[in-house]
PDB file of N, CA and C in Angstrom:
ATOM      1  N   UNK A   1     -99.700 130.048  13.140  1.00  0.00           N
ATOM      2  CA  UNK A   1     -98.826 129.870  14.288  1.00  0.00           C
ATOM      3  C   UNK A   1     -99.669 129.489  15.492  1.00  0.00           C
ATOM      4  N   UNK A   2     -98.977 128.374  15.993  1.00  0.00           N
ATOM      5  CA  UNK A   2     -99.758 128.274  17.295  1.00  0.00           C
ATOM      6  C   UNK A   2     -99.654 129.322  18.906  1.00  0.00           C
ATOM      7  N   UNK A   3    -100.071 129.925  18.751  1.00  0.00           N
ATOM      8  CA  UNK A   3     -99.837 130.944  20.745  1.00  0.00           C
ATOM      9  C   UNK A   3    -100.400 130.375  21.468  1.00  0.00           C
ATOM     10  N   UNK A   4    -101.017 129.304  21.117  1.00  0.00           N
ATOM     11  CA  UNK A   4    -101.005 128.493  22.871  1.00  0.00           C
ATOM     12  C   UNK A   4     -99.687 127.819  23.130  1.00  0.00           C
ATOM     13  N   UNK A   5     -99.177 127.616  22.346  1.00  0.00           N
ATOM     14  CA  UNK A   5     -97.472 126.957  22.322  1.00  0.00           C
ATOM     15  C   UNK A   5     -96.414 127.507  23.218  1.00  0.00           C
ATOM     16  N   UNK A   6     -96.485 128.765  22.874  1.00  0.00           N
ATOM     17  CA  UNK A   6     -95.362 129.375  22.579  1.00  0.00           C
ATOM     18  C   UNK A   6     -95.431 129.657  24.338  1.00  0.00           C
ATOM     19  N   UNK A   7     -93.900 130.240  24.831  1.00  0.00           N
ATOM     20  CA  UNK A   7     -93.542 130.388  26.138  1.00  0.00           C
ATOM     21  C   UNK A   7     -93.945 131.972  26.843  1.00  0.00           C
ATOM     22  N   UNK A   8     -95.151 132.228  26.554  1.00  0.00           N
ATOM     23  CA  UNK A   8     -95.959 133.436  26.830  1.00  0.00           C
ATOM     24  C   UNK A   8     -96.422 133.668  28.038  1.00  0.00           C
ATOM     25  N   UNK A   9     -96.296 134.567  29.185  1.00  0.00           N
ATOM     26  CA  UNK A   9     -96.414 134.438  30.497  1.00  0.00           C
ATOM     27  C   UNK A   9     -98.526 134.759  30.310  1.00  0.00           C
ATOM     28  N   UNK A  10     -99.008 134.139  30.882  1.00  0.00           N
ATOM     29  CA  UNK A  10    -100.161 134.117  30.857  1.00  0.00           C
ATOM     30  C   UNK A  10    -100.810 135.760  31.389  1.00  0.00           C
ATOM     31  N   UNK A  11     -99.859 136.165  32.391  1.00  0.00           N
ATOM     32  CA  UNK A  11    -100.408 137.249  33.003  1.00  0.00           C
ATOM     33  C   UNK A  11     -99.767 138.869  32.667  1.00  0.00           C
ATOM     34  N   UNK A  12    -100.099 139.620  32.655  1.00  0.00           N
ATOM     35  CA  UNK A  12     -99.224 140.990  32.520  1.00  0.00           C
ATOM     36  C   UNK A  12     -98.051 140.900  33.300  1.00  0.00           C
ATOM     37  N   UNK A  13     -96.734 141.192  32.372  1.00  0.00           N
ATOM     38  CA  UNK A  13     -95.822 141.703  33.264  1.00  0.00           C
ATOM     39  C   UNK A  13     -94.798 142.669  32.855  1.00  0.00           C
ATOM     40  N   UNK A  14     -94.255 143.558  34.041  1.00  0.00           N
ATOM     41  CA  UNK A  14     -93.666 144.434  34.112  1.00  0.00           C
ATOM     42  C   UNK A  14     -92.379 144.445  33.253  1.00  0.00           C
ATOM     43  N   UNK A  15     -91.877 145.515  32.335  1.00  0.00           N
ATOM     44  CA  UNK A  15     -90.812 145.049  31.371  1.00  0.00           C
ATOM     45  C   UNK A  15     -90.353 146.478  31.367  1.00  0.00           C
ATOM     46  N   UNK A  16     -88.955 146.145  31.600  1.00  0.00           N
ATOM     47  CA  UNK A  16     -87.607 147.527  31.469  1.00  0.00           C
ATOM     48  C   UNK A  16     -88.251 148.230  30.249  1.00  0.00           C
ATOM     49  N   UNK A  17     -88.952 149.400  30.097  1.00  0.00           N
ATOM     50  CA  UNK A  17     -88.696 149.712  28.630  1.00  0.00           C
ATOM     51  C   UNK A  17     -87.237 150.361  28.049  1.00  0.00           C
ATOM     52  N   UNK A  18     -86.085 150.417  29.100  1.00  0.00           N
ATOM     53  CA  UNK A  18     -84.990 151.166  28.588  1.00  0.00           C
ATOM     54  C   UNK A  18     -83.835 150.038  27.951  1.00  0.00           C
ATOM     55  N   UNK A  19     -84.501 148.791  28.645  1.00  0.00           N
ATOM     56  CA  UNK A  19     -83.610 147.707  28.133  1.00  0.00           C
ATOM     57  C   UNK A  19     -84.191 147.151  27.156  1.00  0.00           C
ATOM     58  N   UNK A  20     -85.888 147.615  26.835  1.00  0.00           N
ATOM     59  CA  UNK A  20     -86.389 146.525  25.406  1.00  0.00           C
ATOM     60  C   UNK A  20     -85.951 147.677  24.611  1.00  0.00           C
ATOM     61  N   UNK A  21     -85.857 149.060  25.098  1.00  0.00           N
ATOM     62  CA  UNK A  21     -85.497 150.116  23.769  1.00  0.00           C
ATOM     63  C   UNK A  21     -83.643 150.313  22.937  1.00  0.00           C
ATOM     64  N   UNK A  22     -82.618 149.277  23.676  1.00  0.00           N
ATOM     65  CA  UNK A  22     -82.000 149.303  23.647  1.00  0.00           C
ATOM     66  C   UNK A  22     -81.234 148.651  22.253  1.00  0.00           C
ATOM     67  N   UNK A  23     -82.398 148.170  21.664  1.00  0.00           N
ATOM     68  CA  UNK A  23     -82.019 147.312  19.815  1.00  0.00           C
ATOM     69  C   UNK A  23     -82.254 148.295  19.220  1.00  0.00           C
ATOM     70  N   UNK A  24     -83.463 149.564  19.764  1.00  0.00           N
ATOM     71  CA  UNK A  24     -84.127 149.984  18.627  1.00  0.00           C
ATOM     72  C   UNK A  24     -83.136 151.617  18.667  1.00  0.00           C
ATOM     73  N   UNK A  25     -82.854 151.743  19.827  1.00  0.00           N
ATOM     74  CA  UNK A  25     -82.293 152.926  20.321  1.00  0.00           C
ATOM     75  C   UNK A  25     -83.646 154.094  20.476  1.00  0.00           C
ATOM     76  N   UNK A  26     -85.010 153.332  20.401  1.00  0.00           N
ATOM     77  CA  UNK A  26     -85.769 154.290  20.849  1.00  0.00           C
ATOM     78  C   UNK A  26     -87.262 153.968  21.666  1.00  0.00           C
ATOM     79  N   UNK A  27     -87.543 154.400  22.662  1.00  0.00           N
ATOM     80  CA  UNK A  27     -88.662 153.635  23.415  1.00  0.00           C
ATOM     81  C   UNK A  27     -89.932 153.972  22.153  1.00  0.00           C
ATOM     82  N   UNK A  28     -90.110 154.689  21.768  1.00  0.00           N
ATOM     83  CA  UNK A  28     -91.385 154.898  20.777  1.00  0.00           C
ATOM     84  C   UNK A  28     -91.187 154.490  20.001  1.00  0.00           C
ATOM     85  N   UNK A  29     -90.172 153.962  18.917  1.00  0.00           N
ATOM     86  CA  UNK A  29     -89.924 153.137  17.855  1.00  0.00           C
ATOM     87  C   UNK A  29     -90.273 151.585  18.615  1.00  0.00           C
ATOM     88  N   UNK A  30     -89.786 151.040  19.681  1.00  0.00           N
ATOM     89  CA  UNK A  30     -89.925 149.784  20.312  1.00  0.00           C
ATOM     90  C   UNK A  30     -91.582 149.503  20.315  1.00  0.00           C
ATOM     91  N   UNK A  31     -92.185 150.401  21.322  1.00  0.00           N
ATOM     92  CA  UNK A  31     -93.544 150.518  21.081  1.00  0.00           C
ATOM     93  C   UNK A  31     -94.521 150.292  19.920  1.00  0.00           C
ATOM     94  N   UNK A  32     -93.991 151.054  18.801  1.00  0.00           N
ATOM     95  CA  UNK A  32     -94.647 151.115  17.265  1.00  0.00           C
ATOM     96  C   UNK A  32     -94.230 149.624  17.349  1.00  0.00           C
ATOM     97  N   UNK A  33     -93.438 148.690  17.003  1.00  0.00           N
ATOM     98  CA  UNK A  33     -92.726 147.685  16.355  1.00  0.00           C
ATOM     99  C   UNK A  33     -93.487 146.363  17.088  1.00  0.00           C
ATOM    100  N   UNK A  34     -93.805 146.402  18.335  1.00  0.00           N
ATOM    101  CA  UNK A  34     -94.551 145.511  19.187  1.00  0.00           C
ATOM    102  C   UNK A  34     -96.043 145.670  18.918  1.00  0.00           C
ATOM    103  N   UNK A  35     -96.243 147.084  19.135  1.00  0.00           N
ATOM    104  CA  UNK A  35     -97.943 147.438  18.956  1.00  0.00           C
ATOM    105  C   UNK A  35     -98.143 147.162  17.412  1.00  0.00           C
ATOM    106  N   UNK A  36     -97.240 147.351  16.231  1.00  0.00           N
ATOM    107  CA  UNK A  36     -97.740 146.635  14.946  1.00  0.00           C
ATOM    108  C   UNK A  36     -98.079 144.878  14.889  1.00  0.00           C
ATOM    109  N   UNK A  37     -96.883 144.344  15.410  1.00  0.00           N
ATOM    110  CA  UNK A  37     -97.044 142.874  15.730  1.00  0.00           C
ATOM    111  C   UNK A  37     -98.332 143.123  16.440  1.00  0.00           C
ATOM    112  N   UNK A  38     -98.303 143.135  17.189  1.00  0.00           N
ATOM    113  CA  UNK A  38    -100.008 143.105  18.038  1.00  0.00           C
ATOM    114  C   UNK A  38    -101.115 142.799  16.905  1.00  0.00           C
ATOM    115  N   UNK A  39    -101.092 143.751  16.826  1.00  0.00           N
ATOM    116  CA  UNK A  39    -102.044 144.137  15.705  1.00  0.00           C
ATOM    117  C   UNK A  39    -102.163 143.150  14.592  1.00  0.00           C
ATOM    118  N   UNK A  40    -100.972 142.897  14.213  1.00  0.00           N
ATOM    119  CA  UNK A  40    -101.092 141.546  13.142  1.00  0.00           C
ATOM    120  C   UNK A  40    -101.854 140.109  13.436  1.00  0.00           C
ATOM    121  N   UNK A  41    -101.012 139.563  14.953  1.00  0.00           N
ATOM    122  CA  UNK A  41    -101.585 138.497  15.848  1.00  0.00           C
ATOM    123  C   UNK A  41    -103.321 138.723  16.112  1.00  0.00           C
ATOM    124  N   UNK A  42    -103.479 140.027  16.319  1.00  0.00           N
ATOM    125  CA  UNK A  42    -104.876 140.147  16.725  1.00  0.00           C
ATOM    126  C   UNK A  42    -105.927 139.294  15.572  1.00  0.00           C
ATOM    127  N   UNK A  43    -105.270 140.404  14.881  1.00  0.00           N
ATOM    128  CA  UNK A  43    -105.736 139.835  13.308  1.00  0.00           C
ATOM    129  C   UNK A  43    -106.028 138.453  12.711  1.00  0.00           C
ATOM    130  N   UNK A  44    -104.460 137.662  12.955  1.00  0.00           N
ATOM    131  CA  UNK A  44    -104.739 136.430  12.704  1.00  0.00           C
ATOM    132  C   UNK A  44    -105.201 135.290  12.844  1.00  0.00           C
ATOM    133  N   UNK A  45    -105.884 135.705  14.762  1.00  0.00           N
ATOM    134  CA  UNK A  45    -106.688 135.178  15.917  1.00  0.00           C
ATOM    135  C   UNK A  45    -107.752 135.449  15.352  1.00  0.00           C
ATOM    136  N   UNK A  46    -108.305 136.679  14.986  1.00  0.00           N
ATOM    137  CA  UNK A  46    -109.549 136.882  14.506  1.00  0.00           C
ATOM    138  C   UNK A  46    -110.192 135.823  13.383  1.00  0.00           C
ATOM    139  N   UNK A  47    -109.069 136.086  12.523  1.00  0.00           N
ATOM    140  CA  UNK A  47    -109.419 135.630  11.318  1.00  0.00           C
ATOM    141  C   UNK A  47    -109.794 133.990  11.650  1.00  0.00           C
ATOM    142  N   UNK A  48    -108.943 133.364  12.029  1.00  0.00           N
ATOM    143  CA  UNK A  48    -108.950 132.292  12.534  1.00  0.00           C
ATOM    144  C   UNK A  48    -109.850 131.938  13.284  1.00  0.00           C
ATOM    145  N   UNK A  49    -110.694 132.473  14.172  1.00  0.00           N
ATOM    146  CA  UNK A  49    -112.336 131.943  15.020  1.00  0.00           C
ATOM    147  C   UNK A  49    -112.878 132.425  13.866  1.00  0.00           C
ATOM    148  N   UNK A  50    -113.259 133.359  13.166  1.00  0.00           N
ATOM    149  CA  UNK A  50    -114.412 133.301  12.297  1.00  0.00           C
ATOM    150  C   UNK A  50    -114.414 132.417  11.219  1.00  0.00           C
ATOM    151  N   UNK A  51    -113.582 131.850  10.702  1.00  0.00           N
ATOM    152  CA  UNK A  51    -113.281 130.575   9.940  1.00  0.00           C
ATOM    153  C   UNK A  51    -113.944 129.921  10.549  1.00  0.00           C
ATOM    154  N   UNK A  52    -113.545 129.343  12.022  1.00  0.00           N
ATOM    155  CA  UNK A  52    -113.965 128.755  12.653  1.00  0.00           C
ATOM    156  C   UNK A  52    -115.593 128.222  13.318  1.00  0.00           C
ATOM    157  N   UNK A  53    -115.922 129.358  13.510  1.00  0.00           N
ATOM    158  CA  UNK A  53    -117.348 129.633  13.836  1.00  0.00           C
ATOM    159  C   UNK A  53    -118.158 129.851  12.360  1.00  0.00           C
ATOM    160  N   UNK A  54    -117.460 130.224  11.314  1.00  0.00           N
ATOM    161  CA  UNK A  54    -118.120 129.881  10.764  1.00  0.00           C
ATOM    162  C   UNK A  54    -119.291 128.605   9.454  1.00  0.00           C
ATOM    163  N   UNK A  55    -117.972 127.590  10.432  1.00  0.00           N
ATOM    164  CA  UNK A  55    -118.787 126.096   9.936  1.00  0.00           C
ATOM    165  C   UNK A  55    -119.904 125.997  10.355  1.00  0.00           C
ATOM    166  N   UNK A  56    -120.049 126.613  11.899  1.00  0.00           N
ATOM    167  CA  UNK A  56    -121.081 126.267  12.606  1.00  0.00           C
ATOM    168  C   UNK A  56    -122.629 127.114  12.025  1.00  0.00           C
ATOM    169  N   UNK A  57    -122.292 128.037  11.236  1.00  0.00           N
ATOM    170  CA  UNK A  57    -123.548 128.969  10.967  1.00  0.00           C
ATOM    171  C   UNK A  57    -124.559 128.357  10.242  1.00  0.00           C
ATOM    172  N   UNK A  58    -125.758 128.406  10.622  1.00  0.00           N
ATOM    173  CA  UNK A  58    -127.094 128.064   9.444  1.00  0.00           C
ATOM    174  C   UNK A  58    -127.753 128.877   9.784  1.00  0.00           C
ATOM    175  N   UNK A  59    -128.346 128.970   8.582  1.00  0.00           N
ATOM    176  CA  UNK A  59    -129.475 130.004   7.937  1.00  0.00           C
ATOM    177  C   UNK A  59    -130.963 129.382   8.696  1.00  0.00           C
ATOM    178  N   UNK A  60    -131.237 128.062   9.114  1.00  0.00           N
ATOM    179  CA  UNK A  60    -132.419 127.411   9.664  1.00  0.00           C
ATOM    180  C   UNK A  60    -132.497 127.170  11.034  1.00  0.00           C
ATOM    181  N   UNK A  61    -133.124 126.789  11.782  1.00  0.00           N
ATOM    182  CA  UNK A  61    -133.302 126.897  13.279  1.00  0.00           C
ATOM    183  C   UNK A  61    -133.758 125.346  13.505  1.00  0.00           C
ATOM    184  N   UNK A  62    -132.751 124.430  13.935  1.00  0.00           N
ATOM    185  CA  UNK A  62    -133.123 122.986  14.149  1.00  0.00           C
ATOM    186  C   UNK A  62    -132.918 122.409  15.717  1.00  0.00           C
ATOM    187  N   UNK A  63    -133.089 121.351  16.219  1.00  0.00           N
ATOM    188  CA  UNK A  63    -132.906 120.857  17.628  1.00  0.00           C
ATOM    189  C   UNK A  63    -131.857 120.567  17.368  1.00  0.00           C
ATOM    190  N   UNK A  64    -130.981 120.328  16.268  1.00  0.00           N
ATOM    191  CA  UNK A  64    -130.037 119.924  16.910  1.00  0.00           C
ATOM    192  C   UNK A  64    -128.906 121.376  17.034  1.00  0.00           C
ATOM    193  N   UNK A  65    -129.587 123.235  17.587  1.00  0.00           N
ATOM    194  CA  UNK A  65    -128.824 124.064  17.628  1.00  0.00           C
ATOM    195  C   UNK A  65    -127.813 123.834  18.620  1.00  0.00           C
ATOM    196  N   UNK A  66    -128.650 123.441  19.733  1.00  0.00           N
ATOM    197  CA  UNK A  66    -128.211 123.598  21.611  1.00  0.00           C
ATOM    198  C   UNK A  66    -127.076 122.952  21.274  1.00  0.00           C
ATOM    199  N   UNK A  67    -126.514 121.593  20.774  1.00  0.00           N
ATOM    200  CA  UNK A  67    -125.394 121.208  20.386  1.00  0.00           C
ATOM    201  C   UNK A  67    -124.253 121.339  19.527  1.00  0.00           C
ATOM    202  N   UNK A  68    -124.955 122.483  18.561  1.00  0.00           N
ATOM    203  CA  UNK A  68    -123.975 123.386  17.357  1.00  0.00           C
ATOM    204  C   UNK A  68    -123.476 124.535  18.646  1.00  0.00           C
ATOM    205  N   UNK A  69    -124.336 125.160  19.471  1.00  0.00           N
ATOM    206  CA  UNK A  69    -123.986 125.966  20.721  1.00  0.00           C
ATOM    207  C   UNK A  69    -122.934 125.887  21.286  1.00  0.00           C
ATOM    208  N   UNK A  70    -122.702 124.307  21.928  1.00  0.00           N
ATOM    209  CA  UNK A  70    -121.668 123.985  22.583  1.00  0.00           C
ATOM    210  C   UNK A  70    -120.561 124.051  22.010  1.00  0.00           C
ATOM    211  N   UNK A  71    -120.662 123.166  20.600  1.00  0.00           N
ATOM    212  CA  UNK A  71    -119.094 123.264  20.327  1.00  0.00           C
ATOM    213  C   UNK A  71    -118.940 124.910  19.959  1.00  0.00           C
ATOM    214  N   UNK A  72    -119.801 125.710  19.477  1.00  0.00           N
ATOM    215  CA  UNK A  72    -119.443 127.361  19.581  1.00  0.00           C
ATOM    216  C   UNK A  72    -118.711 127.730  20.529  1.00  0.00           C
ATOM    217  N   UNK A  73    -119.418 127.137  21.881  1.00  0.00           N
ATOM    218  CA  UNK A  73    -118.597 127.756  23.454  1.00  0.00           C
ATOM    219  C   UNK A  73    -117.339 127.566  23.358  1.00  0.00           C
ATOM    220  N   UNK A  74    -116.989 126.068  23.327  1.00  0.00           N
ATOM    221  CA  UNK A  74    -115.607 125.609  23.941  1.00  0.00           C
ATOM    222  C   UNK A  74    -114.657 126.480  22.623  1.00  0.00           C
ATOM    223  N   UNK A  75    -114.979 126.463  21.121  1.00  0.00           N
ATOM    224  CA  UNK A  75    -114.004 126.821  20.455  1.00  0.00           C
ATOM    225  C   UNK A  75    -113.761 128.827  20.941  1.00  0.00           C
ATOM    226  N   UNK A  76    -114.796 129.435  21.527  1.00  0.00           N
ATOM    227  CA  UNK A  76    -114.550 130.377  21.935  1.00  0.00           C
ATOM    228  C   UNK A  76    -113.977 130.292  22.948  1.00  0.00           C
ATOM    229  N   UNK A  77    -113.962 129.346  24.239  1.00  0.00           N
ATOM    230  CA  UNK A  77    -113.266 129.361  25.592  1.00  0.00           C
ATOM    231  C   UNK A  77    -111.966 129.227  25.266  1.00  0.00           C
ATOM    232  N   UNK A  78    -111.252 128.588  24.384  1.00  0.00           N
ATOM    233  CA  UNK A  78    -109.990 128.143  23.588  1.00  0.00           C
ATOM    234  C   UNK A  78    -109.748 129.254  23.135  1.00  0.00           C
ATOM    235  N   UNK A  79    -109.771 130.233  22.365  1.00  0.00           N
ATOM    236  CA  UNK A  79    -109.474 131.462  21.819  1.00  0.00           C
ATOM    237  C   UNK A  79    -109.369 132.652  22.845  1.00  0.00           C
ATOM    238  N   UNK A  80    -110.649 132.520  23.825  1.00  0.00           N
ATOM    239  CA  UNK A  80    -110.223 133.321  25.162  1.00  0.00           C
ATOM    240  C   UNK A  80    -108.871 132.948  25.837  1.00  0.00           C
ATOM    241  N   UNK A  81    -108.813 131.987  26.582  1.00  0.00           N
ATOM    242  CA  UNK A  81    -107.633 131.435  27.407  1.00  0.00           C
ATOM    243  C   UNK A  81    -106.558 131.629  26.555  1.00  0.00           C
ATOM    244  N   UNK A  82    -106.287 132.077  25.008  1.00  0.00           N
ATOM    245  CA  UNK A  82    -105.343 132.261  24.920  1.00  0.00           C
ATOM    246  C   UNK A  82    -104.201 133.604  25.126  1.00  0.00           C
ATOM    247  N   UNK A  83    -103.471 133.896  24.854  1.00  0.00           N
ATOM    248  CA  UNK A  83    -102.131 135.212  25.384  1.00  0.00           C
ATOM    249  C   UNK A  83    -102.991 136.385  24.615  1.00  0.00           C
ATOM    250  N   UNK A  84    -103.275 137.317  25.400  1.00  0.00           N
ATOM    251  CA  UNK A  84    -103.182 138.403  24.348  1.00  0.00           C
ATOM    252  C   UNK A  84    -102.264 138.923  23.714  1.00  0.00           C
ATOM    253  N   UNK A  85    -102.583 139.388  22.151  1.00  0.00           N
ATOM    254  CA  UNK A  85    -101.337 139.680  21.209  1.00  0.00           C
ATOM    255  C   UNK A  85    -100.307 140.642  21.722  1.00  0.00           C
ATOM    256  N   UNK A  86    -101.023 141.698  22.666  1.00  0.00           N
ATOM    257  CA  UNK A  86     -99.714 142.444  23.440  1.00  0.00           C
ATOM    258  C   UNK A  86     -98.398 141.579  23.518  1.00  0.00           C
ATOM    259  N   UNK A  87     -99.146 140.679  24.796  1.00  0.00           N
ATOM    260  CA  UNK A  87     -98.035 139.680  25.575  1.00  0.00           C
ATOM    261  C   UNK A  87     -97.474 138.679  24.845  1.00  0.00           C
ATOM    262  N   UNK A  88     -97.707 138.476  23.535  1.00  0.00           N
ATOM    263  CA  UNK A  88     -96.565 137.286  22.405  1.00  0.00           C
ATOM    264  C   UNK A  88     -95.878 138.434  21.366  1.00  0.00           C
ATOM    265  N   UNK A  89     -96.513 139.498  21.103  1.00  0.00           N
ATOM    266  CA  UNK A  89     -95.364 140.516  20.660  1.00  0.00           C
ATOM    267  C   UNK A  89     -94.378 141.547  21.229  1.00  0.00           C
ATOM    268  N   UNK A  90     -94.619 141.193  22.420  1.00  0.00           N
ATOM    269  CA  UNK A  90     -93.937 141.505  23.271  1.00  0.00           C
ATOM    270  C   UNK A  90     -92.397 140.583  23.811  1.00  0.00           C
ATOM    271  N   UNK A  91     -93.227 139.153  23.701  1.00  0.00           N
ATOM    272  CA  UNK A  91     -92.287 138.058  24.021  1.00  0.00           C
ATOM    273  C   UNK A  91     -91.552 138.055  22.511  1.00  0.00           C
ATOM    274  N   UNK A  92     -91.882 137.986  21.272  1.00  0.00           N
ATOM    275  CA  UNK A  92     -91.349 137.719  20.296  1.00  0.00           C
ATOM    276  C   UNK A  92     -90.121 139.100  20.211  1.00  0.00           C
ATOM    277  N   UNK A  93     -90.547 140.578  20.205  1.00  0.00           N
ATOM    278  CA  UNK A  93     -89.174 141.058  20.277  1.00  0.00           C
ATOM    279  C   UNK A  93     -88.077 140.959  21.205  1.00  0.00           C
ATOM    280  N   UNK A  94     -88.621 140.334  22.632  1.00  0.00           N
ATOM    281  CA  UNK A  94     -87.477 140.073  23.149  1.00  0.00           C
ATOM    282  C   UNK A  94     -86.601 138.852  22.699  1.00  0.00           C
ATOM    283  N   UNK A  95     -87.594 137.950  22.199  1.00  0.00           N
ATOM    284  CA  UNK A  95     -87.050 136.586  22.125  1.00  0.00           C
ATOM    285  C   UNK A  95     -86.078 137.006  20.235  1.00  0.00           C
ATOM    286  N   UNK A  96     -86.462 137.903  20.206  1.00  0.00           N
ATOM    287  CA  UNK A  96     -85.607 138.330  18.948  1.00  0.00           C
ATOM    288  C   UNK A  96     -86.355 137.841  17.511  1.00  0.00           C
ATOM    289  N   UNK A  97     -87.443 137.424  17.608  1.00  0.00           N
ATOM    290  CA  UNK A  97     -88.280 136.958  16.403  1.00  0.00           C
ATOM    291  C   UNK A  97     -89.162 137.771  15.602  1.00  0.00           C
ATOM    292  N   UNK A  98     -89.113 139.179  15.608  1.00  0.00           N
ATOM    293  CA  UNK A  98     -89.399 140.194  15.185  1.00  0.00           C
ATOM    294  C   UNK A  98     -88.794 140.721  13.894  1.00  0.00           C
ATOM    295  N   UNK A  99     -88.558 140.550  12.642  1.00  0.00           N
ATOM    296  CA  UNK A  99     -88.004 141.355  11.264  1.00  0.00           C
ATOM    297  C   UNK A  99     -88.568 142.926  11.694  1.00  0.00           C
ATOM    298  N   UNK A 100     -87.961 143.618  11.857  1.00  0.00           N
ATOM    299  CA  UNK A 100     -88.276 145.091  10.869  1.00  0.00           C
ATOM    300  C   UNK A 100     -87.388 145.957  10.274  1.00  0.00           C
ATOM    301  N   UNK A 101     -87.411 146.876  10.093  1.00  0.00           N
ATOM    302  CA  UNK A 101     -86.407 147.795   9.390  1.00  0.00           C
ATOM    303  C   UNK A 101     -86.994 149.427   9.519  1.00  0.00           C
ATOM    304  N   UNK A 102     -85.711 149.669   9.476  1.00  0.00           N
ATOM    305  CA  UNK A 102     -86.011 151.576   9.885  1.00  0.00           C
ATOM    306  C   UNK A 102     -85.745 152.050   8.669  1.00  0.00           C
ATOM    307  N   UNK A 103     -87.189 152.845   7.602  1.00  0.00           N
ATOM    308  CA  UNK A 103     -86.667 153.128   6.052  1.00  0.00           C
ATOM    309  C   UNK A 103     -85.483 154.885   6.082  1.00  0.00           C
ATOM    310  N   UNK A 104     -85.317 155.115   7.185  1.00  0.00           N
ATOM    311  CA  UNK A 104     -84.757 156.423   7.863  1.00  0.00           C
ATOM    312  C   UNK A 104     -83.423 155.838   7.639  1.00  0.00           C
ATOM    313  N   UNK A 105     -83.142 155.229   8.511  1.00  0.00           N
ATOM    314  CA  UNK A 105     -81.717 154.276   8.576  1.00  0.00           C
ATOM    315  C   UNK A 105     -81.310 153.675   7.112  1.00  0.00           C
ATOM    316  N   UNK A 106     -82.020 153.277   6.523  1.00  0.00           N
ATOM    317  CA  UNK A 106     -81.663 152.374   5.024  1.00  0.00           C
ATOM    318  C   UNK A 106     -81.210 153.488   4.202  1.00  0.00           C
ATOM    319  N   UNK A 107     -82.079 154.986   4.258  1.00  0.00           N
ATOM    320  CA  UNK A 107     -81.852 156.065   3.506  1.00  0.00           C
ATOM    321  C   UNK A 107     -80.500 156.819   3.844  1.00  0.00           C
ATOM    322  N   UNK A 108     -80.129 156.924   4.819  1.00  0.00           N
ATOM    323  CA  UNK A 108     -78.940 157.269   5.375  1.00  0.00           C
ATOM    324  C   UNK A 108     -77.486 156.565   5.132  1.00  0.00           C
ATOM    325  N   UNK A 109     -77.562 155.328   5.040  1.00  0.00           N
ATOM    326  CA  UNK A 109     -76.945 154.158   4.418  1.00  0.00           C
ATOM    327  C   UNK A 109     -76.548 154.165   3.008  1.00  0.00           C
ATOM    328  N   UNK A 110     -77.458 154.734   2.015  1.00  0.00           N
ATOM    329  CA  UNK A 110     -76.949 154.783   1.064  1.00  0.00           C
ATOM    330  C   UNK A 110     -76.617 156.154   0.646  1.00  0.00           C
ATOM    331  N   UNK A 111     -76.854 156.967   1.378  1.00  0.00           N
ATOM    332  CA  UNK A 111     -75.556 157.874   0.934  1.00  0.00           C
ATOM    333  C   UNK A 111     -74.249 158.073   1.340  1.00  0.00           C
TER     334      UNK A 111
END
């Protein structure tokens, strides 16, 4: 997925938690459900620069490093500047793009 895309406010901002808790009917369930997404995105950012960085790795020490360097920088300046996973799992449960399920609720359901 791309998160430089997506409509992510670049900066921290202030959010009702009584109106984001209002799908889940609980502010600590809302919390868990965003802070897991987090956690996933973090993940997949991660995973994704070390892929990345890791074309650039050698085992030998040549002149032409200073220029394996650079493109290191910019693909890290690109991964910085992007949203932290807070602030796109945050945007994604509001924006309603979030799956989860309560296994409490499912159990209750079938009896």
């Amino acid at each position: 997925m791309e998160y430089n895309k997506s409509r992510v406010p670049e900066t921290t901002v202030t959010r009702d938690m009584q109106r984001l808790a209002e799908e889940t009917g609980n502010v600590y369930q809302t919390v868990r459900i965003i802070g897991k997404r987090a956690n996933e995105i973090a993940s997949d950012i991660k995973h994704d620069l070390s892929d990345k960085l890791q074309e650039f790795s050698s085992y030998t020490d040549s002149l032409d490093e200073v220029f394996e360097n650079h493109e290191q920088i910019e693909i890290s300046r690109f991964y910085e500047k992007l949203p932290k996973p807070a602030l796109v799992a945050s945007q994604e449960f509001i924006d309603g793009e979030i799956y989860y399920r309560d296994p409490l609720k499912d159990k209750i359901e079938e009896l």
